[in-house]
C-alpha atoms as a PDB file:
ATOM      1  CA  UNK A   1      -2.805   5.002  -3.967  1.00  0.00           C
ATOM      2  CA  UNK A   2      -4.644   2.199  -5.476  1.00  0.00           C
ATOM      3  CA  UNK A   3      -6.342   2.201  -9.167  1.00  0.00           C
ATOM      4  CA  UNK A   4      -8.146   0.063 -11.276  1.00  0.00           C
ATOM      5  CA  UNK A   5      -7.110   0.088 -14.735  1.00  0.00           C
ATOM      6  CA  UNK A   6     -10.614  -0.673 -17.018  1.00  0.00           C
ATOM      7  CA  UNK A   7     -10.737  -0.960 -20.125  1.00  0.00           C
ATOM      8  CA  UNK A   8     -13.165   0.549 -23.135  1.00  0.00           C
ATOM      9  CA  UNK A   9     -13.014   0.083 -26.827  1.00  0.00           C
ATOM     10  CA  UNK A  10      -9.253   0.328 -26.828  1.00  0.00           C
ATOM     11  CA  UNK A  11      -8.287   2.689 -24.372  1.00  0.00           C
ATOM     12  CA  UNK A  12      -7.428   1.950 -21.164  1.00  0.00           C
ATOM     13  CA  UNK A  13      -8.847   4.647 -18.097  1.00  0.00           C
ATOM     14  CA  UNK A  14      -8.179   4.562 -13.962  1.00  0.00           C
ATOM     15  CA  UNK A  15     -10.538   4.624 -11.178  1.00  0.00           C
ATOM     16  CA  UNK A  16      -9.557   5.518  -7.465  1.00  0.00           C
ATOM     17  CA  UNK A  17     -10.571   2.345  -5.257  1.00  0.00           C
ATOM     18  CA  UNK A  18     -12.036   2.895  -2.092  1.00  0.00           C
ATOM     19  CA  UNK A  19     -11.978  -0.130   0.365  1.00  0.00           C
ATOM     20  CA  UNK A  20      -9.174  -1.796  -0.799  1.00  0.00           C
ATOM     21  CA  UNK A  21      -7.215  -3.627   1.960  1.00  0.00           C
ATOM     22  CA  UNK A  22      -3.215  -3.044   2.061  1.00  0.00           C
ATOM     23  CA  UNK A  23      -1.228  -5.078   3.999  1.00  0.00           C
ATOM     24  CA  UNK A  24       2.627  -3.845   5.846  1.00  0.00           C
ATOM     25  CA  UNK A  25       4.955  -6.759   6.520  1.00  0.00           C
ATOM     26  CA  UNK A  26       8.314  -6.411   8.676  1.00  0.00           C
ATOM     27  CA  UNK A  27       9.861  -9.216   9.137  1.00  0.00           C
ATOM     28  CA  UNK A  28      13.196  -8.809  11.402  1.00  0.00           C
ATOM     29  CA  UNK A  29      15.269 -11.573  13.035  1.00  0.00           C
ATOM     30  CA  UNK A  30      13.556 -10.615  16.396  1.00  0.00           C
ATOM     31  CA  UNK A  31      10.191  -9.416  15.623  1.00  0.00           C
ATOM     32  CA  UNK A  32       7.571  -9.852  12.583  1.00  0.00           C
ATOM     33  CA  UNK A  33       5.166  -7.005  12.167  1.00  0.00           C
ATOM     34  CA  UNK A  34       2.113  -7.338  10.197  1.00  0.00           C
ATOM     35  CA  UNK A  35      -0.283  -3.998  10.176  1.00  0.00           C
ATOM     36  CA  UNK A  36      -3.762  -3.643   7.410  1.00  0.00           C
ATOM     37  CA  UNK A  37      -4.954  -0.363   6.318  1.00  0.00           C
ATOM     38  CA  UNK A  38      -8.269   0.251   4.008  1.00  0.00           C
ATOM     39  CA  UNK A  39      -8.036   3.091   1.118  1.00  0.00           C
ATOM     40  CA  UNK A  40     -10.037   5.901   1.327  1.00  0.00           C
ATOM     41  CA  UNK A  41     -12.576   7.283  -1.170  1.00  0.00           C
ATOM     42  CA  UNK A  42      -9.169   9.000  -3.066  1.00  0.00           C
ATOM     43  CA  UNK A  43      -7.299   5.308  -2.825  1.00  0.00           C
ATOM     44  CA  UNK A  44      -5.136   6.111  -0.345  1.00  0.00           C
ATOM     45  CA  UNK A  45      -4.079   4.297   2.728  1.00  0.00           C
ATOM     46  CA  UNK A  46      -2.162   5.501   6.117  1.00  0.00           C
ATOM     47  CA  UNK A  47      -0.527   2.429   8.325  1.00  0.00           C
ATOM     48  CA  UNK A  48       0.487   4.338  11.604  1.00  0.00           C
ATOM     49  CA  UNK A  49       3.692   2.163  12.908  1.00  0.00           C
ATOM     50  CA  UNK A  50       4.246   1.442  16.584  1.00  0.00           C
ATOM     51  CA  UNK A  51       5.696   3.442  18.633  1.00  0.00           C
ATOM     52  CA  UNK A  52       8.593   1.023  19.500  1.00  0.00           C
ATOM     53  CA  UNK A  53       9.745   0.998  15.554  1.00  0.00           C
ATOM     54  CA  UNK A  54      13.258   1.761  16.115  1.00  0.00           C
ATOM     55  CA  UNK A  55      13.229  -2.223  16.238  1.00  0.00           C
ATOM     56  CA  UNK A  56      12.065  -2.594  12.963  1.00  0.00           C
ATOM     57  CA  UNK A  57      14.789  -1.757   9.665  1.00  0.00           C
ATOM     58  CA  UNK A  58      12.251  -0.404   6.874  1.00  0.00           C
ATOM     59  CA  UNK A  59      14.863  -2.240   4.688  1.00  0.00           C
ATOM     60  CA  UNK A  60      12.665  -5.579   6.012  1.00  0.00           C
ATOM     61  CA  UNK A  61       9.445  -4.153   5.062  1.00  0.00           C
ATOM     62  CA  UNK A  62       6.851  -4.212   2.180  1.00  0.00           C
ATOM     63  CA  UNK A  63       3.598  -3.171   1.282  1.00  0.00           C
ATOM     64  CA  UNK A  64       1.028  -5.710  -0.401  1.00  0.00           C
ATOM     65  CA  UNK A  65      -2.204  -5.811  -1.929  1.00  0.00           C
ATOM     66  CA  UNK A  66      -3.760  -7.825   0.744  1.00  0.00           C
ATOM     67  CA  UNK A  67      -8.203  -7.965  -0.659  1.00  0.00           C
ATOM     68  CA  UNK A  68     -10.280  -5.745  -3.297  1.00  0.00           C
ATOM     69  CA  UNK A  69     -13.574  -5.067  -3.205  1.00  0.00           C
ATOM     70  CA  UNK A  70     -16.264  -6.176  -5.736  1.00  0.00           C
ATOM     71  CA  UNK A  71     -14.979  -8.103  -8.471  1.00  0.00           C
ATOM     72  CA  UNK A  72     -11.328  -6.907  -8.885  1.00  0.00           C
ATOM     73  CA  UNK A  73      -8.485  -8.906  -8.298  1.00  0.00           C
ATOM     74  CA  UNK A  74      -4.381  -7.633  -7.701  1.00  0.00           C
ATOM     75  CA  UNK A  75      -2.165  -7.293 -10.233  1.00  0.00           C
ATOM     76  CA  UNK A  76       1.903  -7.313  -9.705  1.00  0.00           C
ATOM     77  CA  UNK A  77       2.641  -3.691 -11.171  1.00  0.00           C
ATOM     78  CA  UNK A  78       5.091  -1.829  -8.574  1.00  0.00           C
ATOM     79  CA  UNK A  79       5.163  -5.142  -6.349  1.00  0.00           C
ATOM     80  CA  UNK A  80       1.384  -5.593  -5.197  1.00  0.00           C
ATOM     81  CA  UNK A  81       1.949  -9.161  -4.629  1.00  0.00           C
ATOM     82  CA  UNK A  82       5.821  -9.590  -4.357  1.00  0.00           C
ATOM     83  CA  UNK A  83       5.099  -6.867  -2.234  1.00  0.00           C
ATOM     84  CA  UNK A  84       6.612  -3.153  -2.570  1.00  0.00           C
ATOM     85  CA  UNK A  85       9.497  -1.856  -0.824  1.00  0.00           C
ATOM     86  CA  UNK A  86       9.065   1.430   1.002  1.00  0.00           C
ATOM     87  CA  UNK A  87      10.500   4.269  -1.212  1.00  0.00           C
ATOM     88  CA  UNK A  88      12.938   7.130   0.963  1.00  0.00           C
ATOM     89  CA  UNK A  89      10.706   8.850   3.644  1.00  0.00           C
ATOM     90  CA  UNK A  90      10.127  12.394   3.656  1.00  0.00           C
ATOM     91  CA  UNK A  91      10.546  14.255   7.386  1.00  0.00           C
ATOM     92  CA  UNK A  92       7.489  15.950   8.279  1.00  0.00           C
ATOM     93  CA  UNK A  93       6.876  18.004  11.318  1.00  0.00           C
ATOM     94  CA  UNK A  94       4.174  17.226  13.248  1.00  0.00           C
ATOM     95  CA  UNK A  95       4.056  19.974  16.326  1.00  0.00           C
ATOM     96  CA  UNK A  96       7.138  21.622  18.175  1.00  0.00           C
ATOM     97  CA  UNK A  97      10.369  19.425  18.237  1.00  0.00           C
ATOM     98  CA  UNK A  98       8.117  16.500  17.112  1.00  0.00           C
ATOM     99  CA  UNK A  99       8.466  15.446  13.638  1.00  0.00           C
ATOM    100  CA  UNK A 100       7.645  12.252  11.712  1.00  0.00           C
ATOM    101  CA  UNK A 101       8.662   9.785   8.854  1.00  0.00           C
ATOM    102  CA  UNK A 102       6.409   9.268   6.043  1.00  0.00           C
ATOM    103  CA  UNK A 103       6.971   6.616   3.754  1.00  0.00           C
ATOM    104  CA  UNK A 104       5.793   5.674   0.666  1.00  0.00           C
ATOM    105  CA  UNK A 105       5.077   3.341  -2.568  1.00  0.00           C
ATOM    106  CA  UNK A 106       4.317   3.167  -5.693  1.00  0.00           C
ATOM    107  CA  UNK A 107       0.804   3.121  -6.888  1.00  0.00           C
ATOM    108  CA  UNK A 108      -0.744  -0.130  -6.775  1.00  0.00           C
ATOM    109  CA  UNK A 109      -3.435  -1.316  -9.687  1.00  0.00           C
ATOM    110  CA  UNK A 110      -6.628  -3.893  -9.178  1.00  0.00           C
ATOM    111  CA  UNK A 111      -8.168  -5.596 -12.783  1.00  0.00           C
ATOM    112  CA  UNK A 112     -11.158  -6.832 -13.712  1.00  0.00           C
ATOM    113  CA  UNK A 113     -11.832 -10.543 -12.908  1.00  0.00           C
ATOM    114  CA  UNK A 114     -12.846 -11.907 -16.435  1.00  0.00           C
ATOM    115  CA  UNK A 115     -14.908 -14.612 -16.342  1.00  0.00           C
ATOM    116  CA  UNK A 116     -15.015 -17.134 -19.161  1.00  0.00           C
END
């Protein structure tokens, strides 16, 4: 899920981002995978992996903060530019004897651009 943290008086408050461009990087000896995925109106984001990814450790991948819209730029909390590991998947079942692995990450965070 991606936020933008803005700030009033002193408090700080969150806004879902929709638009928001994440990026998935594998990077194997044998193969390099590089997949984008926009955030929805929530902030979320769903990469669908190949269908070949038994090729691919999840140990070698990360999720980045790849563009923002409007006037926000990436900020480094839970690895949105270092880029964020994949946390443990959760099995979900799909139909009969077909099941899937969802992974996650953290929540990433956009700020303001401040001009000066």
């Amino acid at each position: 899920m991606l936020f933008v943290a803005k700030r009033q008086r002193h408090c700080y408050f969150v806004l879902k981002i929709e638009g928001a461009v994440v990026k998935l990087q594998c990077d194997n000896a044998k193969h390099k995978l590089v997949l984008k995925a926009k955030t929805n109106k929530k902030g979320y984001f769903y990469i669908g992996g190949p269908k070949n990814i038994v090729g691919y450790s999840t140990r070698r991948c990360k999720v980045v903060l790849d563009s923002a819209p409007k006037l926000l730029k990436p900020s480094n909390l839970h690895g949105g530019l270092s880029g964020a590991p994949l946390l443990k998947p959760v099995k979900r079942s799909v139909s009969k004897g077909v099941s899937l692995k969802l992974y996650t990450v953290e929540p990433f965070v956009f700020e303001p651009k401040c001009h000066h």
